[in-house]
PDB file of N, CA and C in Angstrom:
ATOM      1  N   UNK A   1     -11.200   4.595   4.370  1.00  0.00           N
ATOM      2  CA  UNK A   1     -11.666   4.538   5.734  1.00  0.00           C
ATOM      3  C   UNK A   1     -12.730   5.615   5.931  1.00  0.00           C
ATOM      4  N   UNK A   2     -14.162   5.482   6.462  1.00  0.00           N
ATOM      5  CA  UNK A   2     -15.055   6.186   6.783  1.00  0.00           C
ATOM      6  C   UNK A   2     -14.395   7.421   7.471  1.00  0.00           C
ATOM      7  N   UNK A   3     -15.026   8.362   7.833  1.00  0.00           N
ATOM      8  CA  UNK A   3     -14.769   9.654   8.858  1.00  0.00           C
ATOM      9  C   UNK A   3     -15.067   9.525   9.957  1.00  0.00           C
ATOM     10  N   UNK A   4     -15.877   8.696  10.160  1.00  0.00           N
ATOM     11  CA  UNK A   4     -16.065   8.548  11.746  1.00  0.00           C
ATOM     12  C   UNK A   4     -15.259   7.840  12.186  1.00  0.00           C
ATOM     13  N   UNK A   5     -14.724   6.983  11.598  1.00  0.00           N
ATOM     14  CA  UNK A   5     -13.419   5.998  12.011  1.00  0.00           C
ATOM     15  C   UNK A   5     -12.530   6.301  12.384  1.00  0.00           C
ATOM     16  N   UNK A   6     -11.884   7.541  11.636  1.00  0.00           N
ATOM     17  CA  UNK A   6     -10.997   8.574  11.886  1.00  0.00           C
ATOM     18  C   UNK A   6     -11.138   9.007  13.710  1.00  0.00           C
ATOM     19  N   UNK A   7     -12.620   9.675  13.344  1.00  0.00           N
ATOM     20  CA  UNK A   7     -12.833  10.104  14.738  1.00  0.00           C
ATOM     21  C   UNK A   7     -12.253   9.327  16.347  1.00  0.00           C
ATOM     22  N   UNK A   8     -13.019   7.999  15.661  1.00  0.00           N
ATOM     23  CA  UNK A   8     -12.653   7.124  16.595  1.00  0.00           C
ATOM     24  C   UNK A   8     -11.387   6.830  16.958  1.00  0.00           C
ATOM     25  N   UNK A   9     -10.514   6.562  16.296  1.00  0.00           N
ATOM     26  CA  UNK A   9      -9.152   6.508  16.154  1.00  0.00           C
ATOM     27  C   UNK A   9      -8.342   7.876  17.524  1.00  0.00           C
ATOM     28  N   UNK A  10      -8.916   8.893  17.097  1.00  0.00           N
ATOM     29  CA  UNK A  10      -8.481  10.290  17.484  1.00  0.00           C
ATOM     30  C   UNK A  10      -9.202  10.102  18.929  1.00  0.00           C
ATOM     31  N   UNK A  11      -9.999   9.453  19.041  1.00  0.00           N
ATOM     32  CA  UNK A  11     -11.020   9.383  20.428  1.00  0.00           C
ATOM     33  C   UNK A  11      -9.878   8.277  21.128  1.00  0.00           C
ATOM     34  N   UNK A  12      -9.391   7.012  20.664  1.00  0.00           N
ATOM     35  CA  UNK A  12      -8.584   6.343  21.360  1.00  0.00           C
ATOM     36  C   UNK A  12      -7.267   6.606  21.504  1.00  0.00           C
ATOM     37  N   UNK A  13      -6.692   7.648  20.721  1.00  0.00           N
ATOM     38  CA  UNK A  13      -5.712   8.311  21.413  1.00  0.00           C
ATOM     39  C   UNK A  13      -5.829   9.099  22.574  1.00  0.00           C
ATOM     40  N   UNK A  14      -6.404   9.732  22.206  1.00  0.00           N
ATOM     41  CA  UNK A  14      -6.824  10.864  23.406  1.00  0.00           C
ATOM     42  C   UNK A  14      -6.570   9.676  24.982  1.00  0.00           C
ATOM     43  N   UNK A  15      -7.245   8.788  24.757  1.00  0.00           N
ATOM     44  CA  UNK A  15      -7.991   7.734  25.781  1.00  0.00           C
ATOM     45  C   UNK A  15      -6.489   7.307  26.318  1.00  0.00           C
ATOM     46  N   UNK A  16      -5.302   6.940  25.222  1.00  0.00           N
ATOM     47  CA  UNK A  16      -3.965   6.519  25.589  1.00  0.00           C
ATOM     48  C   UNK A  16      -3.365   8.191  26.243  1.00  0.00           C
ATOM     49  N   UNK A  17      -3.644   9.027  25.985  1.00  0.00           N
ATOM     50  CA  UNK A  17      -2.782   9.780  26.412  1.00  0.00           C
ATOM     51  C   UNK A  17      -3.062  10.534  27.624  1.00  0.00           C
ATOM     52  N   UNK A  18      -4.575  10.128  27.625  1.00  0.00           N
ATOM     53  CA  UNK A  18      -4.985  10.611  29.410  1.00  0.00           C
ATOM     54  C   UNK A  18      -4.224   9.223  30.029  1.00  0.00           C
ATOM     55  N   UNK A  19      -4.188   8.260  29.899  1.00  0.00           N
ATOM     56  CA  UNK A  19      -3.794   7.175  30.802  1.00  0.00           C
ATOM     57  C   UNK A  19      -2.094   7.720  31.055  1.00  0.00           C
ATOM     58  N   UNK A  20      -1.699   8.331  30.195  1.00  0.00           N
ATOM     59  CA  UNK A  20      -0.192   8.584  30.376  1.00  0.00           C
ATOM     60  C   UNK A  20       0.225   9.423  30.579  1.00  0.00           C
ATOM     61  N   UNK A  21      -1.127  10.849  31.295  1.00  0.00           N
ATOM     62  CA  UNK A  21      -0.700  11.755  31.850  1.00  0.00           C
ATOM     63  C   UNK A  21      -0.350  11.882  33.112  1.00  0.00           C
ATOM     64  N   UNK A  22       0.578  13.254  33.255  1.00  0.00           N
ATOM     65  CA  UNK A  22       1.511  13.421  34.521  1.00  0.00           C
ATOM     66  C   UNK A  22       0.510  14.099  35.317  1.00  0.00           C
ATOM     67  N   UNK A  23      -0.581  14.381  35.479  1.00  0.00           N
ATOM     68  CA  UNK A  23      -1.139  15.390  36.147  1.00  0.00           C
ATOM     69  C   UNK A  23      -2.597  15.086  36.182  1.00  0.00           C
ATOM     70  N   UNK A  24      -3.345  15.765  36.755  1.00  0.00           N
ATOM     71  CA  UNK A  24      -4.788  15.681  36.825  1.00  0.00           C
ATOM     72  C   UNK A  24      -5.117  16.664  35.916  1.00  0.00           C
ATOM     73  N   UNK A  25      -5.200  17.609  35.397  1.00  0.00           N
ATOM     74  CA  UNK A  25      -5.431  18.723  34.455  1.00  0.00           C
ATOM     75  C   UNK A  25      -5.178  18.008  33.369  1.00  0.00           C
ATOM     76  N   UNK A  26      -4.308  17.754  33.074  1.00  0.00           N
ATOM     77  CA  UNK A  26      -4.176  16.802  31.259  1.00  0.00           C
ATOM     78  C   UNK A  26      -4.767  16.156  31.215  1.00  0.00           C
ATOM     79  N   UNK A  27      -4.828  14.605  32.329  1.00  0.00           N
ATOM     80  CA  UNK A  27      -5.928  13.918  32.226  1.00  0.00           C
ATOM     81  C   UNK A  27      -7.072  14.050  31.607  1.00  0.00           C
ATOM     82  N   UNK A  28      -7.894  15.335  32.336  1.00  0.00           N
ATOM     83  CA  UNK A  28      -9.092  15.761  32.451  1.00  0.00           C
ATOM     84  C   UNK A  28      -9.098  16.419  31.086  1.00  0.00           C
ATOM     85  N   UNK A  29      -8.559  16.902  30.555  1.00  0.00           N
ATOM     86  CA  UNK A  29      -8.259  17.901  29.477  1.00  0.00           C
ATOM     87  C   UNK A  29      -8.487  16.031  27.965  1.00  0.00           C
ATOM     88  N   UNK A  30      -7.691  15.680  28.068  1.00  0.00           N
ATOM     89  CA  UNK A  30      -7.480  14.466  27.098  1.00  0.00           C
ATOM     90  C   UNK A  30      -9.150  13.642  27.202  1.00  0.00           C
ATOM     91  N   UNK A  31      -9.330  13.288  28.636  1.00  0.00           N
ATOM     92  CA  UNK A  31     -10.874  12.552  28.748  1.00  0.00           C
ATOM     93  C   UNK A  31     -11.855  13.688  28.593  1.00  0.00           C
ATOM     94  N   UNK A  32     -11.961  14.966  28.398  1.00  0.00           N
ATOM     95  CA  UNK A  32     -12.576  15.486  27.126  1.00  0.00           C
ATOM     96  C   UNK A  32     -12.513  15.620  25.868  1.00  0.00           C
ATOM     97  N   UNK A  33     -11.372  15.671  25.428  1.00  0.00           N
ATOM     98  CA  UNK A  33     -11.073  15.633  23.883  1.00  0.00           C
ATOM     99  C   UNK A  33     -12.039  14.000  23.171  1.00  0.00           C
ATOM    100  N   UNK A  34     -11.519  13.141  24.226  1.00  0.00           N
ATOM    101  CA  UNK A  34     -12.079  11.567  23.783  1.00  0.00           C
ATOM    102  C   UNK A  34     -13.270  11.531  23.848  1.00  0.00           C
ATOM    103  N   UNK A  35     -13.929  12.362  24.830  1.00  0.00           N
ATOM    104  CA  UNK A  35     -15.488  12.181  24.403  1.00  0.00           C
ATOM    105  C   UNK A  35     -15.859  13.273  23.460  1.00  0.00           C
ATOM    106  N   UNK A  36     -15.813  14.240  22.966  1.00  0.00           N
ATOM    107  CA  UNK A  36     -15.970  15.035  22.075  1.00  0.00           C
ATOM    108  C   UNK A  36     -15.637  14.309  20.881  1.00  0.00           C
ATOM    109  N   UNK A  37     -14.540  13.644  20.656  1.00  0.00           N
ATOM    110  CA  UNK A  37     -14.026  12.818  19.444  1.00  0.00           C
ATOM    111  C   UNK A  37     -14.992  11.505  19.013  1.00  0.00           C
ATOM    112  N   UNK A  38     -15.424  11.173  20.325  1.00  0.00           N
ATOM    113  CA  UNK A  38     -16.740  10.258  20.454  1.00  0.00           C
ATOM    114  C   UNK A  38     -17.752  10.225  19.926  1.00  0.00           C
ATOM    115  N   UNK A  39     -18.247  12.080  20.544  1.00  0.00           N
ATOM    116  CA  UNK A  39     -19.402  12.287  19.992  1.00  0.00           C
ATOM    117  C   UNK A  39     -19.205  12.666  18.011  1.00  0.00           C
ATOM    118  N   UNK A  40     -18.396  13.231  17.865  1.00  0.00           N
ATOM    119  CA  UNK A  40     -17.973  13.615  16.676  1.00  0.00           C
ATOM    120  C   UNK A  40     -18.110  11.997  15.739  1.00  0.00           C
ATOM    121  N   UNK A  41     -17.417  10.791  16.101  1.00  0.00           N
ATOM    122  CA  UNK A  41     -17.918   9.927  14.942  1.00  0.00           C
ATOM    123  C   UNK A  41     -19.541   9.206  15.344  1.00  0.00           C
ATOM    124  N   UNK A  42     -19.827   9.300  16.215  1.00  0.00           N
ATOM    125  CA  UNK A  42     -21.301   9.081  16.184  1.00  0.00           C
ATOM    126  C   UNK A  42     -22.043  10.048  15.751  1.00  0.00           C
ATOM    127  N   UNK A  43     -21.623  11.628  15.788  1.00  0.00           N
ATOM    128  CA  UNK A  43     -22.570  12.211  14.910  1.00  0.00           C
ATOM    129  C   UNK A  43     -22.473  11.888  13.171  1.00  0.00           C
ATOM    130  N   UNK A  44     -21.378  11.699  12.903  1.00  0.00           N
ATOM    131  CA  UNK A  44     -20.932  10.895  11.767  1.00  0.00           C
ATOM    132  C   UNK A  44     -21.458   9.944  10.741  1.00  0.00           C
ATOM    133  N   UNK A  45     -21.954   9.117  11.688  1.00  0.00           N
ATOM    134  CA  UNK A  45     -22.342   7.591  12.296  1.00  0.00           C
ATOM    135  C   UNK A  45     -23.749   7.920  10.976  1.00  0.00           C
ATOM    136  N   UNK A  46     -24.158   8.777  11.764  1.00  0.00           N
ATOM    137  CA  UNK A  46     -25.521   9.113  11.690  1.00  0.00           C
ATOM    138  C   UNK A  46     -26.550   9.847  10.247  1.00  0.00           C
ATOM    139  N   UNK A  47     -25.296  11.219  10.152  1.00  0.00           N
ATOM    140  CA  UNK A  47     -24.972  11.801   8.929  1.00  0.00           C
ATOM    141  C   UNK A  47     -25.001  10.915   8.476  1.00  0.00           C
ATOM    142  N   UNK A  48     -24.198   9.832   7.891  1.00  0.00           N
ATOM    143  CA  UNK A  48     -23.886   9.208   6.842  1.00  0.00           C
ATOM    144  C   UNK A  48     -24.813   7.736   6.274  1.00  0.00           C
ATOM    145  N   UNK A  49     -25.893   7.565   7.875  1.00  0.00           N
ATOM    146  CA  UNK A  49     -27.102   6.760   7.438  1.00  0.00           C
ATOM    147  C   UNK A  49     -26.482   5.612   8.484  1.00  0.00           C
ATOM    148  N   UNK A  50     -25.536   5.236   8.892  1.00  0.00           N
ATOM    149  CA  UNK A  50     -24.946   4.374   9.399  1.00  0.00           C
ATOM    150  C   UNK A  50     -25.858   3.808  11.103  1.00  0.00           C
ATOM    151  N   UNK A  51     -26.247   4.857  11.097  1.00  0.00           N
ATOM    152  CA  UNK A  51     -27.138   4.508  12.579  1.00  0.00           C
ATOM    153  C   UNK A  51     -28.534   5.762  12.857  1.00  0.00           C
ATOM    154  N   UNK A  52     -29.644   4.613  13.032  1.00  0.00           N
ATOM    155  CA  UNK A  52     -31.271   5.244  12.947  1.00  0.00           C
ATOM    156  C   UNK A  52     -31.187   6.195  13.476  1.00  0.00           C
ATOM    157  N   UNK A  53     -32.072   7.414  13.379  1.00  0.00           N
ATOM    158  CA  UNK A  53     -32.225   8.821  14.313  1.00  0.00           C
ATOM    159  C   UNK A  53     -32.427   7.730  15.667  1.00  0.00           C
ATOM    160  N   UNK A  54     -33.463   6.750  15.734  1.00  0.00           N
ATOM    161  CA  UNK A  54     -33.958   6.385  16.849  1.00  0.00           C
ATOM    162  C   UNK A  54     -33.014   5.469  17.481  1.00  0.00           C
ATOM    163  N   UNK A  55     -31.693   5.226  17.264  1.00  0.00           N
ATOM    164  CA  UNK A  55     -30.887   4.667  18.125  1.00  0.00           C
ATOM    165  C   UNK A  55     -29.655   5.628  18.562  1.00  0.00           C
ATOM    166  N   UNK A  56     -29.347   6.444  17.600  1.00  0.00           N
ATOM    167  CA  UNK A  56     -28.826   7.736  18.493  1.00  0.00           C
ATOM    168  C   UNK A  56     -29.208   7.942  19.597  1.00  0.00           C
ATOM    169  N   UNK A  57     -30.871   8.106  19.576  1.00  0.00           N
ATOM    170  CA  UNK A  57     -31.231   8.789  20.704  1.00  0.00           C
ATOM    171  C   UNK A  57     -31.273   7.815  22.231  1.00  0.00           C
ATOM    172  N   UNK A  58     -30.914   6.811  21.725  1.00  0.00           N
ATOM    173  CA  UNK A  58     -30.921   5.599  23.120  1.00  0.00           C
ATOM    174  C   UNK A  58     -29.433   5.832  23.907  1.00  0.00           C
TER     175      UNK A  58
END
């Protein structure tokens, strides 16, 4: 399995576990982790040739 896949994976948890938080602070805390985990396999993505400098940047 690629590394960014990973990422992704770790990005859609995050995504399940803000939906199943008790609080607004976790929430918020988890729907950052998921976009950081986001950005992490798209930088990935990229590294690895998988997607153009010039569609990153779109």
């Amino acid at each position: 399995m690629k590394q960014s896949q990973h990422y992704l994976e770790r990005a859609e948890n995050c995504a399940t576990l803000a939906e199943q938080a008790v609080n607004k602070p976790a929430k918020n805390r988890y729907k950052r982790m998921e976009e950081a985990w986001r950005a992490l396999a798209e930088e990935q993505q990229w590294l690895d040739g998988e997607v153009a400098p010039q569609e990153r940047a779109a």
